[in-house]
Protein backbone atom coordinates (compact mmCIF):
# COMPACT_ATOMS: atom_id res chain seq x y z
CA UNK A 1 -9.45 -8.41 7.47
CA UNK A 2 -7.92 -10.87 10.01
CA UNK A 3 -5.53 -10.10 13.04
CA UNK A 4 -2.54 -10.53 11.21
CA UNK A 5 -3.11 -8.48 8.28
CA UNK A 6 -4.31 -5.50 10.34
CA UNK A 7 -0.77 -6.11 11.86
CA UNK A 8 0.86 -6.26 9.16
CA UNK A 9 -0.69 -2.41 7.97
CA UNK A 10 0.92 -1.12 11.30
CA UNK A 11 3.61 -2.16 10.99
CA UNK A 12 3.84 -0.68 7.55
CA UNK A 13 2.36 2.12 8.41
CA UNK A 14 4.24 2.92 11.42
CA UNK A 15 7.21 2.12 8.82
CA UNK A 16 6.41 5.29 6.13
CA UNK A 17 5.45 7.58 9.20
CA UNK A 18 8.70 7.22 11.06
CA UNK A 19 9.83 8.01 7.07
CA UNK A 20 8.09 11.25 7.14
CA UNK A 21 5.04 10.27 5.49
CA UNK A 22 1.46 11.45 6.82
CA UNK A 23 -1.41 8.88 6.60
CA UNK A 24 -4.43 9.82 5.33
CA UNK A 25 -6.75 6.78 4.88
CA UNK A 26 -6.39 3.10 6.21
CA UNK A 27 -8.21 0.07 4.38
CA UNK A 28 -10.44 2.38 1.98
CA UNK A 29 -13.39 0.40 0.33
CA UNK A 30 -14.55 0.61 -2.90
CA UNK A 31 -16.34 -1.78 -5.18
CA UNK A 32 -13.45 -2.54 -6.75
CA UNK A 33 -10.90 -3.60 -4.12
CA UNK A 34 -9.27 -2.00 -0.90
CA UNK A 35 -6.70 0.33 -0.76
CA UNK A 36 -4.45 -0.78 2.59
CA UNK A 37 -3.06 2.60 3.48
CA UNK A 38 -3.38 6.19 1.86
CA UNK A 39 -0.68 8.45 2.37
CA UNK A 40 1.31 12.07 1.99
CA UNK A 41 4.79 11.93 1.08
CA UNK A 42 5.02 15.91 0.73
CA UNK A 43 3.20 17.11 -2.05
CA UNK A 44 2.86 13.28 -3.68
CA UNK A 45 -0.15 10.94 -2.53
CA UNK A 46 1.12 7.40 -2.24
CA UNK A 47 -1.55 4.73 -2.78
CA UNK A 48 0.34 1.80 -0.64
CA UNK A 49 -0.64 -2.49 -0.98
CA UNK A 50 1.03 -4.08 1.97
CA UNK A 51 2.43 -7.76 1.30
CA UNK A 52 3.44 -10.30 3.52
CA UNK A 53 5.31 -13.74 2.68
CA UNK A 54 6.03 -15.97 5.17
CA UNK A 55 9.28 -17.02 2.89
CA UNK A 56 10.31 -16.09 -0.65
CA UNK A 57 10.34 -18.88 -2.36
CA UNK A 58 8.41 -18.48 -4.76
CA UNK A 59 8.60 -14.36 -4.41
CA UNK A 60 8.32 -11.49 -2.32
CA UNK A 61 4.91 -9.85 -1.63
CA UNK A 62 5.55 -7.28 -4.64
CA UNK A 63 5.85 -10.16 -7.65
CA UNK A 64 2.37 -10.96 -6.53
CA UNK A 65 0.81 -7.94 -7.58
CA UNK A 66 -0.43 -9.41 -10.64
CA UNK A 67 -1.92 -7.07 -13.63
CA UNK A 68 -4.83 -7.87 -12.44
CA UNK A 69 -4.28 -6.36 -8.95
CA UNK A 70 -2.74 -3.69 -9.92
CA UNK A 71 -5.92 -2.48 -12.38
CA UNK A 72 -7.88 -3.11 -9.31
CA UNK A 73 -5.87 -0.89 -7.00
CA UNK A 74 -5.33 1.80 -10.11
CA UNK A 75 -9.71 1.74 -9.94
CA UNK A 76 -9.70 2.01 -6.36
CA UNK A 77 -7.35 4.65 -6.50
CA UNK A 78 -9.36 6.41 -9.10
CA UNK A 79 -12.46 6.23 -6.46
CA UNK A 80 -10.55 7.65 -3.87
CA UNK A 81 -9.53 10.62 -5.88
CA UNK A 82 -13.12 11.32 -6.38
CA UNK A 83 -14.08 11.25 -2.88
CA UNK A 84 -11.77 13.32 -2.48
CA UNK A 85 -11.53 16.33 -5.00
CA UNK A 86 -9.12 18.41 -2.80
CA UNK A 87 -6.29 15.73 -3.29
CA UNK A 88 -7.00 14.98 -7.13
CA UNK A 89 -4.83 17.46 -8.48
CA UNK A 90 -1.42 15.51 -6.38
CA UNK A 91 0.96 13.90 -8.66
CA UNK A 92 -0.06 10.32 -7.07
CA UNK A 93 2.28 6.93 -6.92
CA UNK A 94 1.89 3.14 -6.30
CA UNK A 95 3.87 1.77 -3.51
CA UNK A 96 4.43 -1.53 -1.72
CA UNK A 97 5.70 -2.31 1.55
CA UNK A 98 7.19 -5.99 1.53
CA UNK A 99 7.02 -8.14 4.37
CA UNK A 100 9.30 -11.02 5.26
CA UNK A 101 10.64 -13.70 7.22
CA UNK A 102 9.81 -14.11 11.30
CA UNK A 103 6.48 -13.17 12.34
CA UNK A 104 7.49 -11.16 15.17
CA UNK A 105 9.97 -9.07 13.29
CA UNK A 106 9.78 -9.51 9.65
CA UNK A 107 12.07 -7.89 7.05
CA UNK A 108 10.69 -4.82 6.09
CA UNK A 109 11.10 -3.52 1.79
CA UNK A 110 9.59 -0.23 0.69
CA UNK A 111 9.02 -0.49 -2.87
CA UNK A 112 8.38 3.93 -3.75
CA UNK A 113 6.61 4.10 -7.30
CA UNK A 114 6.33 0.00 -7.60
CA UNK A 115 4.46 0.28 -10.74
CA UNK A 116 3.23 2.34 -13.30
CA UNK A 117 -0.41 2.60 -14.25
């Protein structure tokens, strides 16, 4: 991952834990794809894909979650849960923080429960 992206999941990050959320994993590797952040909202574990767009023209970082990506991060997801047994039994969701506009302060849109597996 490059400067900016690792940015980018700070900022996020920082974003969902001054929300209450507790972070449990950052950039988690699997075969299958990366998971950017891992989280605890309560008693839910939030599976989070950061996006950033420059401008929206052509949409924000959640319409490019293709199917594709998302059965990627649903498998990733999948081998996270059985790494870790003691979190498997959490309702889980899929959110995606949205990133926007100047590079020094971009717009920030938490998508909770973006899609469904």
């Amino acid at each position: 991952m490059n400067d900016r992206g690792e940015r980018y999941e700070a900022l996020a990050c920082a974003h969902l834990r001054a929300a209450g959320l507790s972070l449990l994993a950052r950039n988690f590797q699997t075969r299958f794809g990366e998971l950017d952040l891992v989280m605890r909202d309560d008693d839910v574990l939030v599976f989070v894909e950061v996006r950033y767009r420059a401008r929206d023209g052509f949409g924000g970082g959640a319409e490019s979650i293709t199917a594709g990506k998302r059965r990627k991060l649903t498998t990733a997801a999948q081998q996270f849960l059985q790494a870790n047994p003691k979190l498997a039994a959490l309702p889980c969701r899929f959110d995606v923080v949205s990133m926007s506009g100047n590079d020094d302060a971009p717009a920030i849109e938490w998508l909770r429960n973006a899609f469904d597996t």
